[in-house]
N, C-alpha and C. Protein backbone atom coordinates (compact mmCIF):
# COMPACT_ATOMS: atom_id res chain seq x y z
N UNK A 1 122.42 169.80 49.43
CA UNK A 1 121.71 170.69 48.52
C UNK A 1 122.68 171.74 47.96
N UNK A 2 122.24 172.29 46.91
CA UNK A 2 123.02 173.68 46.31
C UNK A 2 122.94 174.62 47.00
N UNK A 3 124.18 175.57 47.43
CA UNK A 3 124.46 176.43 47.73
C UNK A 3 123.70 177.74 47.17
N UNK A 4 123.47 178.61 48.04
CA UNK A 4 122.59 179.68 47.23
C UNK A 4 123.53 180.34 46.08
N UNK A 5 124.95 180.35 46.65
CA UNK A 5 125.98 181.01 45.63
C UNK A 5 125.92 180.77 44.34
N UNK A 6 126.24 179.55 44.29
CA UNK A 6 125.96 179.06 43.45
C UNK A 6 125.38 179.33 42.46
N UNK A 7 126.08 179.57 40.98
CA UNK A 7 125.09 180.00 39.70
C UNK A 7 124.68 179.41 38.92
N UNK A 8 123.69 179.20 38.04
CA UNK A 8 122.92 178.31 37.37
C UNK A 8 123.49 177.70 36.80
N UNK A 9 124.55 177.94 35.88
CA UNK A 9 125.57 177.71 34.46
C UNK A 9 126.38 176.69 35.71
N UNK A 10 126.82 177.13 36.56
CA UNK A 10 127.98 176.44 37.85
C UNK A 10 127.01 175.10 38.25
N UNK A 11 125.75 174.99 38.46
CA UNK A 11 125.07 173.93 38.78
C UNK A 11 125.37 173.03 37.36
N UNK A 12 124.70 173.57 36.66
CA UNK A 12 124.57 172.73 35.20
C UNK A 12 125.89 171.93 34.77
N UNK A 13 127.25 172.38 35.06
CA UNK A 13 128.29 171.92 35.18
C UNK A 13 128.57 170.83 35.80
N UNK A 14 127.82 170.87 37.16
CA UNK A 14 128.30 170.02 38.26
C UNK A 14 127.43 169.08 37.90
N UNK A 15 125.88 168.87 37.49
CA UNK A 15 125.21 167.99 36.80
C UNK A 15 125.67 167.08 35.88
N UNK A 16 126.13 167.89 35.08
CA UNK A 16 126.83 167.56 33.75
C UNK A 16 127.94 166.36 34.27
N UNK A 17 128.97 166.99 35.13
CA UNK A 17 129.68 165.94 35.44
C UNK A 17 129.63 164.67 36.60
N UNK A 18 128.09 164.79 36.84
CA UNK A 18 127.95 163.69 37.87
C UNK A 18 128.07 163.98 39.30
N UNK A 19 128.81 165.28 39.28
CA UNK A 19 128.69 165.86 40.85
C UNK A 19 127.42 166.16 41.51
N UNK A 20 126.34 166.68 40.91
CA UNK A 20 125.22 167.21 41.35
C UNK A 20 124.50 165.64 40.58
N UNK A 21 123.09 165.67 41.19
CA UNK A 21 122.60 164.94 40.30
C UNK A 21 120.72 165.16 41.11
N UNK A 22 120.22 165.14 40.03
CA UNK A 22 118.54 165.06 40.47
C UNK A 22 117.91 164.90 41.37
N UNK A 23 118.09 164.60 42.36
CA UNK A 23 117.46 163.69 43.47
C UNK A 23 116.24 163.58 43.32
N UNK A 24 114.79 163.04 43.47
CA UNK A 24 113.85 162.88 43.66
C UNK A 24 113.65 162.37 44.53
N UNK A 25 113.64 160.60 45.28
CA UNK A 25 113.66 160.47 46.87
C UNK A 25 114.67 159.48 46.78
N UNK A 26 114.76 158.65 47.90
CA UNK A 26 115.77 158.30 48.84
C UNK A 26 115.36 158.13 49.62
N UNK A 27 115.20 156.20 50.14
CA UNK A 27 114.20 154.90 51.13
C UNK A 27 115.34 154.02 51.13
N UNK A 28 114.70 153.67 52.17
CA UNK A 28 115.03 151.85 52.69
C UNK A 28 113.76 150.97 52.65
N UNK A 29 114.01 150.09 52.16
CA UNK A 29 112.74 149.00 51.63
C UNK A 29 113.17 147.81 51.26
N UNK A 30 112.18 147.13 50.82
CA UNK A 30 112.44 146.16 50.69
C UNK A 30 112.34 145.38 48.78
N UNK A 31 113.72 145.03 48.30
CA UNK A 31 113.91 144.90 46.91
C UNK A 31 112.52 143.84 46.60
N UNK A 32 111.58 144.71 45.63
CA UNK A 32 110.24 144.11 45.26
C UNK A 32 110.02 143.01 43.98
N UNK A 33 111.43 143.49 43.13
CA UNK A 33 111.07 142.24 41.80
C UNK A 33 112.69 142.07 41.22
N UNK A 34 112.49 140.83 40.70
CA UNK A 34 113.34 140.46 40.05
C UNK A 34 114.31 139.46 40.77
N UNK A 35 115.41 139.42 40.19
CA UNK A 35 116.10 138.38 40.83
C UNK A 35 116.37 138.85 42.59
N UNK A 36 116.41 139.97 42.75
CA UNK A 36 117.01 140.54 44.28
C UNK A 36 116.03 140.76 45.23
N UNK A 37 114.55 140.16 44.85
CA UNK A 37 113.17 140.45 45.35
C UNK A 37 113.58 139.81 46.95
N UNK A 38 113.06 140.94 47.53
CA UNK A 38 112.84 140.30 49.00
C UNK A 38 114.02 140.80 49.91
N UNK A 39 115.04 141.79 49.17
CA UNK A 39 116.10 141.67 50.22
C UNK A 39 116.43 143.16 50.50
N UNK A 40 117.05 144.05 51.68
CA UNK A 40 116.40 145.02 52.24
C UNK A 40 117.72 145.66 51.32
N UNK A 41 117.07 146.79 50.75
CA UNK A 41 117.87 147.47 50.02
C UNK A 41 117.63 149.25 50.42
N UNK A 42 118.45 150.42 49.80
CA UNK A 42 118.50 151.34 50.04
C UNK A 42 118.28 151.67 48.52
N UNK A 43 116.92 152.85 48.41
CA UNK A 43 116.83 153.44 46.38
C UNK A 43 117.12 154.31 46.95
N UNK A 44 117.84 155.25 45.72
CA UNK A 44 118.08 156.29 45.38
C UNK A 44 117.39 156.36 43.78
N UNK A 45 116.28 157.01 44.28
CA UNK A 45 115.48 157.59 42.52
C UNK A 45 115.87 158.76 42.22
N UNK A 46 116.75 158.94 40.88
CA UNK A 46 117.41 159.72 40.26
C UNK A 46 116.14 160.48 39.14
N UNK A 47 115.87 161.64 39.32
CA UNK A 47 114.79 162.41 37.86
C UNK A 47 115.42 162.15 36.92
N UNK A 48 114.42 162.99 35.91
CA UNK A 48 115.03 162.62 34.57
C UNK A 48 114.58 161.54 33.59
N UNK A 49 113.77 161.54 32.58
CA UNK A 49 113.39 160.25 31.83
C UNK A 49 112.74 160.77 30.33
N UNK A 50 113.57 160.73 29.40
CA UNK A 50 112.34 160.88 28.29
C UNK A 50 112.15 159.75 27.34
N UNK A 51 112.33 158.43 28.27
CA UNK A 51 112.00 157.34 27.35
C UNK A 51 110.30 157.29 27.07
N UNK A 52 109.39 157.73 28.14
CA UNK A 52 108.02 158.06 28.05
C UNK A 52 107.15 156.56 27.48
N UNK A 53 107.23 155.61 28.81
CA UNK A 53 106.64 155.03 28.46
C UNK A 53 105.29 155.48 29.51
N UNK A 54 103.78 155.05 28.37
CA UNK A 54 102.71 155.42 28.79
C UNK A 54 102.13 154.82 30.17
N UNK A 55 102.54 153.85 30.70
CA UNK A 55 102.51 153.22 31.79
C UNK A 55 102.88 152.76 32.78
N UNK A 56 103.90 153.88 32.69
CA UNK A 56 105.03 154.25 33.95
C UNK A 56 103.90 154.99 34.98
N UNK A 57 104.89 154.25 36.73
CA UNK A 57 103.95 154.49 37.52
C UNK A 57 104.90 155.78 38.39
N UNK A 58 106.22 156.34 37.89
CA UNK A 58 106.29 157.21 38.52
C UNK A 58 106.76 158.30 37.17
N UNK A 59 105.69 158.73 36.79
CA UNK A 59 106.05 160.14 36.22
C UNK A 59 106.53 160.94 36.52
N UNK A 60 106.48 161.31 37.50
CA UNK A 60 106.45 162.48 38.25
C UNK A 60 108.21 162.64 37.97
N UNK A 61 108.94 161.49 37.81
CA UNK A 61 110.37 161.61 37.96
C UNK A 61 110.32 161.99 36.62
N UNK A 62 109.97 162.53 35.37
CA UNK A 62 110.27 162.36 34.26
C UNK A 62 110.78 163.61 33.86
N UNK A 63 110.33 164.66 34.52
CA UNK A 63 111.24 166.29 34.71
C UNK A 63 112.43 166.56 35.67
N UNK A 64 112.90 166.13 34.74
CA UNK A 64 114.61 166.30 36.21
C UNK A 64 114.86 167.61 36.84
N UNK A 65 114.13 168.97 36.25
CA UNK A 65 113.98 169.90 36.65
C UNK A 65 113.02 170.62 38.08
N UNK A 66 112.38 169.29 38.35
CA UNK A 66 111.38 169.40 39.49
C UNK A 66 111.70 168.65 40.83
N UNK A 67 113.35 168.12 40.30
CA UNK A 67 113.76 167.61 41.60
C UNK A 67 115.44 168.49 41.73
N UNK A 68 115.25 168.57 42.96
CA UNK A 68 116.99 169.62 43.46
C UNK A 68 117.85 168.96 43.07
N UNK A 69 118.85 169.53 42.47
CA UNK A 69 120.10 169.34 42.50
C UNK A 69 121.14 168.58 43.87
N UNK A 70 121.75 167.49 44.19
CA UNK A 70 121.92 167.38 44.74
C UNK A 70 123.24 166.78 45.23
N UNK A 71 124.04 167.07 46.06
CA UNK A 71 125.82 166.49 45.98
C UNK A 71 125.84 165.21 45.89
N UNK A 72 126.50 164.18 45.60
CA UNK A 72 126.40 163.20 45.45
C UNK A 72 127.24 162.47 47.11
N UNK A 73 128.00 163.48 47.92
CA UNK A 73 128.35 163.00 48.79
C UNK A 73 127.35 163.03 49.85
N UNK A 74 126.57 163.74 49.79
CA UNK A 74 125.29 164.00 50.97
C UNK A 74 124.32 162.65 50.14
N UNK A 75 124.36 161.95 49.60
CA UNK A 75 123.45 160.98 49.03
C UNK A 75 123.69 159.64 50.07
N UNK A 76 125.47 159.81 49.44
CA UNK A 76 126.71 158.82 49.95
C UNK A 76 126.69 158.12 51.05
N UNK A 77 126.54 159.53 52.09
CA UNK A 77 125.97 159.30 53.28
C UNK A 77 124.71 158.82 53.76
N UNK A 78 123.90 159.55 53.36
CA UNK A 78 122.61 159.00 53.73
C UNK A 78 122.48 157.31 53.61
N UNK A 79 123.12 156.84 52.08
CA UNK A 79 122.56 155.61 51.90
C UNK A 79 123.71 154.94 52.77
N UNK A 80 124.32 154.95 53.32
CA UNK A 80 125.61 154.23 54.09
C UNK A 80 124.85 154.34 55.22
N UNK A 81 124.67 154.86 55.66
CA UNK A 81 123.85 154.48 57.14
C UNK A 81 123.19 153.87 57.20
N UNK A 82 122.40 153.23 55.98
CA UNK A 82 121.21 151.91 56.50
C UNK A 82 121.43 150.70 55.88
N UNK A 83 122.00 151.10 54.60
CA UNK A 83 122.38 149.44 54.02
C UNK A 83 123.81 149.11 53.09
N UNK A 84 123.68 147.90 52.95
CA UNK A 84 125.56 147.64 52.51
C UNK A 84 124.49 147.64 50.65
N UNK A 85 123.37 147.18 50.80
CA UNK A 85 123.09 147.05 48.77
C UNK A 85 122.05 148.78 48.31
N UNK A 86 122.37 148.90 47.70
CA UNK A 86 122.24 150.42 46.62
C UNK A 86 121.24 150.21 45.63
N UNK A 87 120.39 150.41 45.39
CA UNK A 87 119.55 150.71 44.14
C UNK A 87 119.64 151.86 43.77
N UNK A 88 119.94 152.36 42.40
CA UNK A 88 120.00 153.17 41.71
C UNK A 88 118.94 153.45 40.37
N UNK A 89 117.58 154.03 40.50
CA UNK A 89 116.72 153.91 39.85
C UNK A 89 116.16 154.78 39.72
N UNK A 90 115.25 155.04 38.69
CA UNK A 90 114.68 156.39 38.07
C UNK A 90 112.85 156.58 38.10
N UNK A 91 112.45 157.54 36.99
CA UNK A 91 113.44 158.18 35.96
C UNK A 91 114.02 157.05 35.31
N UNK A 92 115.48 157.97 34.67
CA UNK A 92 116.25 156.77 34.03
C UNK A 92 117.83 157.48 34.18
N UNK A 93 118.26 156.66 35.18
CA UNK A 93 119.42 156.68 35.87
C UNK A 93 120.37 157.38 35.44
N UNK A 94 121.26 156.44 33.78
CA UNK A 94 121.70 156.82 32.58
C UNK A 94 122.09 158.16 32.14
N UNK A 95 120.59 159.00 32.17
CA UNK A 95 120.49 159.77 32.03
C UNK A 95 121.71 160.83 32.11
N UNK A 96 122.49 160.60 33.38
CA UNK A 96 123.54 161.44 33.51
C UNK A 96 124.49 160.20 34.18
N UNK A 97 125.96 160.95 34.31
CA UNK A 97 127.21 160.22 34.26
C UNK A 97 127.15 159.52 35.98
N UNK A 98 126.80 158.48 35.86
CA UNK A 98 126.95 157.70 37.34
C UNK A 98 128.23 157.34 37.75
N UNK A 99 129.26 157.44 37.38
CA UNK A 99 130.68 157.56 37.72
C UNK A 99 130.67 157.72 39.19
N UNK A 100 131.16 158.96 39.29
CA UNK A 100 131.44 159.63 40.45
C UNK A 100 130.33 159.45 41.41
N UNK A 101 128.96 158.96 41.53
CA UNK A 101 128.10 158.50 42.88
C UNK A 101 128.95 157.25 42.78
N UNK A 102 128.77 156.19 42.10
CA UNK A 102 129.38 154.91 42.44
C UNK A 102 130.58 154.80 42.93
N UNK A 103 131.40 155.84 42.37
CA UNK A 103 132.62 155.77 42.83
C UNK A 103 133.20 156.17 44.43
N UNK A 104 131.88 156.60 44.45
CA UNK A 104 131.24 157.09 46.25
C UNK A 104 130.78 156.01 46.91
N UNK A 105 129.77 155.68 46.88
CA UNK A 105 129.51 154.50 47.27
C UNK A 105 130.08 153.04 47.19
N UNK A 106 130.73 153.12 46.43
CA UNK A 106 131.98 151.95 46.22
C UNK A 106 132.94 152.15 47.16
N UNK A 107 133.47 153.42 47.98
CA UNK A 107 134.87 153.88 48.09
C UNK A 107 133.94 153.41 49.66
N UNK A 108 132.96 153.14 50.36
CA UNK A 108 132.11 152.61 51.14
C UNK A 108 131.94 151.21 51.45
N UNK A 109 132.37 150.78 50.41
CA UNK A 109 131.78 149.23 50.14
C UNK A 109 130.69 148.79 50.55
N UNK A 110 130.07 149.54 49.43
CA UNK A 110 128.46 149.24 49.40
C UNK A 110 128.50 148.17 48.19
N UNK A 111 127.25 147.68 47.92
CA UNK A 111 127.02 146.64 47.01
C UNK A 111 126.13 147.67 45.73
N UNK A 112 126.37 147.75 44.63
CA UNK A 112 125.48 148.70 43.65
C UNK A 112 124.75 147.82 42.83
N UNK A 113 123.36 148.18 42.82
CA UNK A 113 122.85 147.76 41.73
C UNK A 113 122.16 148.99 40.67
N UNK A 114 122.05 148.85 39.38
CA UNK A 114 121.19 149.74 38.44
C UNK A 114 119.87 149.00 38.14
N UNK A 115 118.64 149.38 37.84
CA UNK A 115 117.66 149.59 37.37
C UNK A 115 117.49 150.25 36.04
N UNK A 116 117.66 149.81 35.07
CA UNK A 116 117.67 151.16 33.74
C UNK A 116 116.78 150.53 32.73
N UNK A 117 116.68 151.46 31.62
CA UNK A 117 116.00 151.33 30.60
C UNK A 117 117.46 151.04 29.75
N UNK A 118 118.54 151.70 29.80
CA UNK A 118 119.87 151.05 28.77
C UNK A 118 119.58 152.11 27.91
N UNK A 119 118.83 152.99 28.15
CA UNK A 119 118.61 154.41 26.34
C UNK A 119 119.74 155.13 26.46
N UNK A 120 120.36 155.22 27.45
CA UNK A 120 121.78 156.00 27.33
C UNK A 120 122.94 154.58 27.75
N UNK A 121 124.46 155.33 27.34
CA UNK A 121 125.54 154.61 27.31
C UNK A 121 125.77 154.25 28.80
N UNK A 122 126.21 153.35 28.98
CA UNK A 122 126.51 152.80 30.71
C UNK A 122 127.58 153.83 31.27
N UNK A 123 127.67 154.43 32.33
CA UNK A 123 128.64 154.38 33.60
C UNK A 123 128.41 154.48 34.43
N UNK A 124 129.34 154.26 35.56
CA UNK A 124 129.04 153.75 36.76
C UNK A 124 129.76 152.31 37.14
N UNK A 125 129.94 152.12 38.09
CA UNK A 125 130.80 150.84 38.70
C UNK A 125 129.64 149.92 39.58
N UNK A 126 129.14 149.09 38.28
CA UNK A 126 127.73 148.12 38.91
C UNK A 126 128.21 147.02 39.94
N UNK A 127 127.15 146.44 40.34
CA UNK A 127 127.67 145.40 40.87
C UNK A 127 126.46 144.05 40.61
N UNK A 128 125.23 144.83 40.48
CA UNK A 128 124.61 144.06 39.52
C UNK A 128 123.70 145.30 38.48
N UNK A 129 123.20 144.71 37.52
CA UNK A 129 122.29 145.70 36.27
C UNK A 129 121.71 145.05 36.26
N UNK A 130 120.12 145.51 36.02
CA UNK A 130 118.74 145.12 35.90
C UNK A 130 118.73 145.55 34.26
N UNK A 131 118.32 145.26 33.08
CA UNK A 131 117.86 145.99 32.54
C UNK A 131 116.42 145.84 31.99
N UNK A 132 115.62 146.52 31.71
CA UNK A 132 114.26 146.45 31.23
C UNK A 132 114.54 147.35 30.05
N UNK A 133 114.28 147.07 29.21
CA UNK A 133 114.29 147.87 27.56
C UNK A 133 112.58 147.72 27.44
N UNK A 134 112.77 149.44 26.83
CA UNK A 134 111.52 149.34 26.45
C UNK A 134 111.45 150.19 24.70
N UNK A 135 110.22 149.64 24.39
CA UNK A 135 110.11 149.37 23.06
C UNK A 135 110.64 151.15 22.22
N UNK A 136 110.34 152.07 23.11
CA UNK A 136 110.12 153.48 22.85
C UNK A 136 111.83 153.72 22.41
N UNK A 137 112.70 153.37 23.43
CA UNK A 137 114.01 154.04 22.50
C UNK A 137 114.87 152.81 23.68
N UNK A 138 115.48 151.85 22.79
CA UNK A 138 115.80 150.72 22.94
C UNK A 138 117.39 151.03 23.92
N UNK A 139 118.18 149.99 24.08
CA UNK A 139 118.98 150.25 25.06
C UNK A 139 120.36 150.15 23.64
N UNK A 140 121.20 150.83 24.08
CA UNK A 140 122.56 151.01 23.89
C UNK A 140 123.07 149.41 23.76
N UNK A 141 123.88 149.21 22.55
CA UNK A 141 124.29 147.96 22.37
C UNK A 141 124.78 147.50 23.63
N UNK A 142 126.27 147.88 24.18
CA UNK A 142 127.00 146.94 25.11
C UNK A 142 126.62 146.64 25.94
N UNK A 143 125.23 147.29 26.89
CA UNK A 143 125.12 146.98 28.04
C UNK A 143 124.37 145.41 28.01
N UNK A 144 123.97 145.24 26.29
CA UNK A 144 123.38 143.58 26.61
C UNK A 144 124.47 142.69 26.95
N UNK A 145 125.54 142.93 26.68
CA UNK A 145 126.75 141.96 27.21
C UNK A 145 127.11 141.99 28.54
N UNK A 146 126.57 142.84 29.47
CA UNK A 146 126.66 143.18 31.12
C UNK A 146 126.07 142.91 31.99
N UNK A 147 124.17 143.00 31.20
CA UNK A 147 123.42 142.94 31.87
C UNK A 147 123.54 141.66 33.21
N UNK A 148 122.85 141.49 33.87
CA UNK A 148 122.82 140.40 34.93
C UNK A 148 121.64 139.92 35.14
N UNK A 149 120.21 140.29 34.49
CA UNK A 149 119.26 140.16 34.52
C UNK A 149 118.33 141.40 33.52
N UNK A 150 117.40 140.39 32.73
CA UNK A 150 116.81 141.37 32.10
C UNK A 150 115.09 141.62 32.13
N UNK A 151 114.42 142.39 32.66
CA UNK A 151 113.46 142.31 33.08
C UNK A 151 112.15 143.23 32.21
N UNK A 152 111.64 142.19 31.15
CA UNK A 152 110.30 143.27 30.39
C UNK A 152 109.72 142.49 31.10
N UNK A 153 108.79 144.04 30.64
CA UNK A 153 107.08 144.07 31.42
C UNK A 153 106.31 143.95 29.96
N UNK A 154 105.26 143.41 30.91
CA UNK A 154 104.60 142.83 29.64
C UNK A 154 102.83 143.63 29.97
N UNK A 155 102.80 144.41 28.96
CA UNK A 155 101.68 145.09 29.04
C UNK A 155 100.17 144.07 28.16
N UNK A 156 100.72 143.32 26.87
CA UNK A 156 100.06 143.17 26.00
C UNK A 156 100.49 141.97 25.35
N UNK A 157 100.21 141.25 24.29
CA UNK A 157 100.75 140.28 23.74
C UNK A 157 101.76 140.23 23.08
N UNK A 158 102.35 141.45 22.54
CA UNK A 158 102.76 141.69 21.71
C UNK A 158 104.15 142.05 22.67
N UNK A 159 104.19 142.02 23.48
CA UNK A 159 105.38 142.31 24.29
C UNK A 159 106.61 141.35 24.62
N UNK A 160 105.60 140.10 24.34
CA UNK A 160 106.19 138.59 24.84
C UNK A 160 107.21 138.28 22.97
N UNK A 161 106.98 139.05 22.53
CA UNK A 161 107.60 139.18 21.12
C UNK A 161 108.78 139.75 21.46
N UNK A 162 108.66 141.13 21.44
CA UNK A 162 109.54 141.93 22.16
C UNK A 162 110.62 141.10 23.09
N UNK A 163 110.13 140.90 23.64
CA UNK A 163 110.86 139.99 25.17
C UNK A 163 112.11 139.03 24.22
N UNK A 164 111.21 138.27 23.66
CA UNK A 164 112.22 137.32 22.91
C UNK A 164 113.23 138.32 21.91
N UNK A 165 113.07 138.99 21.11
CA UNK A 165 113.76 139.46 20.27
C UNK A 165 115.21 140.35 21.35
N UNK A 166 114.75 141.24 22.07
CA UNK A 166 115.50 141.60 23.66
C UNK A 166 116.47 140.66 24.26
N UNK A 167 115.94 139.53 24.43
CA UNK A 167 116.78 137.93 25.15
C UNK A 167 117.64 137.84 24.24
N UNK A 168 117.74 137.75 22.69
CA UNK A 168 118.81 137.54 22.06
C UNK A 168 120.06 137.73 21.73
N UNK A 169 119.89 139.17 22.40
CA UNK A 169 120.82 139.83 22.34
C UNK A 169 121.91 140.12 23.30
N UNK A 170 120.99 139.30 24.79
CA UNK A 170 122.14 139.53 26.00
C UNK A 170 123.23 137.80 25.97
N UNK A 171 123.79 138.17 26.78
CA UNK A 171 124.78 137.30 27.43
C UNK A 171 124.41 136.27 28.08
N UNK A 172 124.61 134.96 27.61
CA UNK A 172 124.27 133.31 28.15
C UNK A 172 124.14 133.65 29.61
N UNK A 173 124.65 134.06 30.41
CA UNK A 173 124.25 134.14 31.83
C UNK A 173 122.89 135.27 32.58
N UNK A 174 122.40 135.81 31.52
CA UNK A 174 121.46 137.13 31.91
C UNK A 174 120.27 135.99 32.34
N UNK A 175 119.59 137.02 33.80
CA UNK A 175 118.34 135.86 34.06
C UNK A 175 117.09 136.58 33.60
N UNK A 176 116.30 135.91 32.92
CA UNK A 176 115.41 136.29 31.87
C UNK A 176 113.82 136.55 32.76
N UNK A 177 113.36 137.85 32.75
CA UNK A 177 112.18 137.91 33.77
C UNK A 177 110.77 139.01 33.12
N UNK A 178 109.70 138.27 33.15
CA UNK A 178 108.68 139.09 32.82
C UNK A 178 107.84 139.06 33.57
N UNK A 179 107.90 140.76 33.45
CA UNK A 179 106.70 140.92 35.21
C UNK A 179 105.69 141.45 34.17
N UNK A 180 104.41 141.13 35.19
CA UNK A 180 103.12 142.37 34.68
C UNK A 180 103.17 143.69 34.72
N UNK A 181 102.69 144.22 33.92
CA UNK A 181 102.06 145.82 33.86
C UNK A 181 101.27 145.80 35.08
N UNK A 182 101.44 146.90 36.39
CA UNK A 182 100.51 146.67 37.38
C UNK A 182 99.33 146.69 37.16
N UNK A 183 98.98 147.92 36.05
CA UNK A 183 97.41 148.05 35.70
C UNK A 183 96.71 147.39 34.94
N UNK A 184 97.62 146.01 34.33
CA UNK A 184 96.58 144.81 33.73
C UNK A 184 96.82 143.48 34.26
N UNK A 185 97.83 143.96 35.52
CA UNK A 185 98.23 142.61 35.99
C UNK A 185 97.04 141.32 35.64
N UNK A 186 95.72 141.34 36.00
CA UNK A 186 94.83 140.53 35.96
C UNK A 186 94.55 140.00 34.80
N UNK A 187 94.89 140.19 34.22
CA UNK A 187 94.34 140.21 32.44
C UNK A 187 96.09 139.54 31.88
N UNK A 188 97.00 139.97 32.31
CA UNK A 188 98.09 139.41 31.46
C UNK A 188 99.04 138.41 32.30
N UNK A 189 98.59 138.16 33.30
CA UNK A 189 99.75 137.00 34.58
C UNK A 189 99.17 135.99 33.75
N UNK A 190 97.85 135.73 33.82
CA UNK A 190 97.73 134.25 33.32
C UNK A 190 98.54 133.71 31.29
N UNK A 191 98.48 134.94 30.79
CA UNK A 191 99.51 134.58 29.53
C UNK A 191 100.47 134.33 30.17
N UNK A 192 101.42 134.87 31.09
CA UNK A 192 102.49 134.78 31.30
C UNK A 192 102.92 133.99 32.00
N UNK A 193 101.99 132.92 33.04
CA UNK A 193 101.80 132.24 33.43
C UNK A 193 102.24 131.18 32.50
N UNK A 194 101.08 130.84 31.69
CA UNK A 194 101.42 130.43 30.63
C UNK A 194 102.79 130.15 29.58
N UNK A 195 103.29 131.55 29.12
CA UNK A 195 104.25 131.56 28.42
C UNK A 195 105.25 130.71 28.81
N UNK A 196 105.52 131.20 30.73
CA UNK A 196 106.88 130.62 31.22
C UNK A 196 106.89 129.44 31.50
N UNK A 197 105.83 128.58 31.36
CA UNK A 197 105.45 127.12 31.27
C UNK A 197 105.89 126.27 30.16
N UNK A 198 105.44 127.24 29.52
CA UNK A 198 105.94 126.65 27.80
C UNK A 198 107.26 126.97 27.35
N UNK A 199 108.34 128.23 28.27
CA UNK A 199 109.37 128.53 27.36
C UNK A 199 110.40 128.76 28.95
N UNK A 200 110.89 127.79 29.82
CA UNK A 200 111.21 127.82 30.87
C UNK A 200 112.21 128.44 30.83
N UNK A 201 113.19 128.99 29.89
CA UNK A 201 113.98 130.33 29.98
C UNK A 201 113.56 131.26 30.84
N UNK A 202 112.63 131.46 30.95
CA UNK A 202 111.80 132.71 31.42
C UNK A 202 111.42 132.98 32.89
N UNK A 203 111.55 133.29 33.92
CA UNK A 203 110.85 133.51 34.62
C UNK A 203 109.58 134.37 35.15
N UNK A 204 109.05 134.88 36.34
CA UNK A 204 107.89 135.30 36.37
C UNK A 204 108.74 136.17 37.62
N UNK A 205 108.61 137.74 37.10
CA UNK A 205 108.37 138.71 38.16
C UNK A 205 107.01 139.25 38.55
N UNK A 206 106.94 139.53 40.06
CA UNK A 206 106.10 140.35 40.56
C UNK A 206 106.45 141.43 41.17
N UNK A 207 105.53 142.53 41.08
CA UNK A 207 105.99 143.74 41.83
C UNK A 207 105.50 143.62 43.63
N UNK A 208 106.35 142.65 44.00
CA UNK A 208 105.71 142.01 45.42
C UNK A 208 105.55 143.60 46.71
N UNK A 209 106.25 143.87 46.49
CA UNK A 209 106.72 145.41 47.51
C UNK A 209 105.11 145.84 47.09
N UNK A 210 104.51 146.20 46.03
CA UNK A 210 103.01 146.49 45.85
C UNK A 210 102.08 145.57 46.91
N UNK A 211 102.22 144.16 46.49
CA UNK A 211 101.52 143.45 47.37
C UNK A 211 101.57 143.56 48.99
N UNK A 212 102.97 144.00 49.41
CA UNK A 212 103.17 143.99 50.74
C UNK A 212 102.65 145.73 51.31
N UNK A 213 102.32 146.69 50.08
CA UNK A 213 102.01 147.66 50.54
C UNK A 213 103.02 148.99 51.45
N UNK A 214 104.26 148.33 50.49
CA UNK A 214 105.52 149.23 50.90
C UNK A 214 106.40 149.98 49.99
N UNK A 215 106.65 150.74 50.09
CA UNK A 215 107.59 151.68 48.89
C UNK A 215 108.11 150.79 47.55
């Protein structure tokens, strides 16, 4: 945590350069979707988000101002004690310069993964990237050439549009995944069901960690 000494302008600095950074929480669980589903990982949820999508299930991260400031070596630690793989997720990660945590957790040999929306420019030393773009403020060109998997959610019909126009743009090896919106899951699995039947590019995420009733 910040030092009481510490002055506001002196925090904002250390933010700025990746030294301090948001914290909101920090678990061990179990990776719930996408290609890494099922395997015991360590998050670190970073505040911070004004991509504002309406059906985000953790708002609460969207004021980076309502979570402490926090060293990135006291993170370092924490997540080294329980697992060798890293999730790095928001909020929206991006947001500020991931350099210097990764370069922490790397200097560990931990395994990193990101979670992002892509609305800001990449850094950080990945080891895999998730990305989910969403329609509100789209992702930064290069990271479609990085990605390792790209994961929309599909709220509506009109998303599976989206999805495709998104796919075009990444790299022959990105694995292509559309999960449900939790709050219409019922109403939109069976399109998607569907879709990935008809367009086997595609796979089918679930937010399984929901089903199992764990972080």
């Amino acid at each position: 945590m910040v030092e009481n000494e510490v002055s506001k302008d002196e925090v904002t600095a250390l933010v700025d350069q990746g030294l301090l950074l948001p914290l909101m929480e920090e678990f061990y669980t179990i990776q719930g979707e996408g290609f890494h589903k099922g395997t015991a990982a360590y998050f670190i949820r970073v505040g911070g988000c004004d991509v504002g999508c309406h059906w985000c299930d953790v708002k609460e991260s969207w004021n980076a101002e309502t979570h402490p400031p926090t060293g990135i070596r006291q993170i370092v630690e924490n997540a080294a004690r329980l697992s060798d793989t890293i999730v790095i997720t928001g909020g929206e990660p991006l947001t500020w310069n991931m350099q210097p945590l990764t370069e922490a957790l790397k200097s560990e040999n931990l395994n990193i993964h990101i979670e992002t929306s892509g609305a800001y420019p990449l850094t950080g030393i990945w080891d895999w990237i998730c990305l989910s773009p969403k329609k509100n403020k789209l992702p930064k060109e290069p990271i479609y050439a990085k990605a390792n998997e790209l994961k929309v959610i599909v709220y509506n019909k009109h998303d599976l549009i989206f999805a495709e126009q998104e796919a075009a743009k990444t790299n022959s090896d990105c694995i292509l995944y559309l999960q449900p919106e939790w709050s219409v899951r019922d109403k939109v699995t069976p399109m998607i069901v569907d879709y990935v039947m008809a367009n086997p590019k595609w796979k089918v995420s679930l937010q399984t960690h929901k089903y199992l009733n764990i972080p």
